[in-house]
Protein backbone atom coordinates (compact mmCIF):
# COMPACT_ATOMS: atom_id res chain seq x y z
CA UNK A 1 -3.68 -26.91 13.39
CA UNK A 2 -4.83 -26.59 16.78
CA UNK A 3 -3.74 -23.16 18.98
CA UNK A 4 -1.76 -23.82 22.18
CA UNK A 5 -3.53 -21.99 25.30
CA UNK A 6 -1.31 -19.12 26.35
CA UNK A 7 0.85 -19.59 29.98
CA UNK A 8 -0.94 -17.45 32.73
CA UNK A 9 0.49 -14.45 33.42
CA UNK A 10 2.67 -14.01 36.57
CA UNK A 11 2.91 -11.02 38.95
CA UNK A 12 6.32 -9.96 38.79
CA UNK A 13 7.77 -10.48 42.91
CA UNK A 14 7.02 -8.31 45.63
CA UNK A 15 10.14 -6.03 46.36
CA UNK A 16 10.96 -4.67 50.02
CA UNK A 17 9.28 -1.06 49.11
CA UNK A 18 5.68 -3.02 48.73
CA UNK A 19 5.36 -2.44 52.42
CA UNK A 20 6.35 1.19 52.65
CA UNK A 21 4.37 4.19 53.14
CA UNK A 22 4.12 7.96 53.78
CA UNK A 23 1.97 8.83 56.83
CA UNK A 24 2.19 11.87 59.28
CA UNK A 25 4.90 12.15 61.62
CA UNK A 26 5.07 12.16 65.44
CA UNK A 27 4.56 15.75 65.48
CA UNK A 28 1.10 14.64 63.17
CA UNK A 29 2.74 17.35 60.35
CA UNK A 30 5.73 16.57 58.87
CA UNK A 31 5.46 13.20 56.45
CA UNK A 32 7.39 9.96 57.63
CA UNK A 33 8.10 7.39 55.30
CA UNK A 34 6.60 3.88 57.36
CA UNK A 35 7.60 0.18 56.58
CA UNK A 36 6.49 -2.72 58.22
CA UNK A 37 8.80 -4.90 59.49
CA UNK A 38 7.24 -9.12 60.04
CA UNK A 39 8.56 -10.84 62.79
CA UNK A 40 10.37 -12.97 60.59
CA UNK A 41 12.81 -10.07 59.45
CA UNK A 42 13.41 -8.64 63.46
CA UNK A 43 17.07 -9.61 64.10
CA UNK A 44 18.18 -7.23 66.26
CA UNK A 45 16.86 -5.51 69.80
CA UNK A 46 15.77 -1.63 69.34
CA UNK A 47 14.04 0.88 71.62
CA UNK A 48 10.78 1.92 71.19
CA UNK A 49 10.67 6.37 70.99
CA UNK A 50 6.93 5.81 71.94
CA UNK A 51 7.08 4.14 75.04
CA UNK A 52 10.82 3.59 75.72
CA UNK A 53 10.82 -0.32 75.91
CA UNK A 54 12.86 -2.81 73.94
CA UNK A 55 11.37 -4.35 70.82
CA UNK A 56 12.46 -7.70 71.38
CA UNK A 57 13.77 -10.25 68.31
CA UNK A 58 11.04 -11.80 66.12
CA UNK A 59 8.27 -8.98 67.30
CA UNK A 60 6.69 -7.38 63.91
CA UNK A 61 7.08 -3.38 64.14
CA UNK A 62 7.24 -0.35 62.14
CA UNK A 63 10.62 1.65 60.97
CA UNK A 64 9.80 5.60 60.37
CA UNK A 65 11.97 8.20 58.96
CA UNK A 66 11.51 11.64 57.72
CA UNK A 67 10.57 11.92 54.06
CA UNK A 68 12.52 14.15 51.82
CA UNK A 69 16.05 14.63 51.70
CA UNK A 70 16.27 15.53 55.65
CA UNK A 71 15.83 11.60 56.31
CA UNK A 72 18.63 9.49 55.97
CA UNK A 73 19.28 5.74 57.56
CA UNK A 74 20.66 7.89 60.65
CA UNK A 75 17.17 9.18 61.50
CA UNK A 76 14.99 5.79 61.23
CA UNK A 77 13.29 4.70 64.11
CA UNK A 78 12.13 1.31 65.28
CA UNK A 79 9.00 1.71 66.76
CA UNK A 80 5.77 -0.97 68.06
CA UNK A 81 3.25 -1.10 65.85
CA UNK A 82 0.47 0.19 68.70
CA UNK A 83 2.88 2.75 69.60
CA UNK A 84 3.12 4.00 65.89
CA UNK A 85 -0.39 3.95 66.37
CA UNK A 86 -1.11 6.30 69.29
CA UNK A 87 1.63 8.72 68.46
CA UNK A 88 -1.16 11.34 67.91
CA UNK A 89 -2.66 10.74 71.41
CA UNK A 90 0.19 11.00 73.06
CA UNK A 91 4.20 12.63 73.16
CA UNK A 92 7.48 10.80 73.04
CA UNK A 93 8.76 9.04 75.60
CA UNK A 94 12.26 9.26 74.48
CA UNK A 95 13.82 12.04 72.76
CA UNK A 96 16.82 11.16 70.17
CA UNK A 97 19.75 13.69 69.18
């Protein structure tokens, strides 16, 4: 009797965490937790730490928080992805409390 060819195997589905990332921190020490958000998933209006400017609805960006148990949902930051960038090169624009 003749052997049926096996069905290909599937990748299991991509999950929200496939994006995310540790990378240093604004300060370039401490470790920060980074996921990208596509333009797609930007439905609301934040403002940028880096450079103080609105990211606008639809514009792809990153969201940073402290890793470890010091960073909750109350510390994550919206940020532009060039500004995420260059936060080595330069300070904060806006401070948060």
């Amino acid at each position: 009797m003749p052997r049926r060819k096996p069905a290909p195997r599937t990748p299991p589905p991509l999950r929200g965490d496939a994006l995310r990332r540790t990378e240093p921190g604004p300060g370039g020490t401490d470790p920060y937790i980074v996921r990208t958000v596509p333009g797609s998933r930007a439905t609301k209006v934040y403002r940028c730490p880096g450079c103080d400017h609105e990211i606008t609805l639809g514009t792809a960006h990153i969201v940073a928080w402290p890793a470890g148990d010091s960073g909750g949902i109350e510390d994550r930051r919206h940020w532009h992805t060039g500004c995420w960038s260059g936060r080595g090169t330069r300070g904060l624009t806006r401070r948060w409390s």
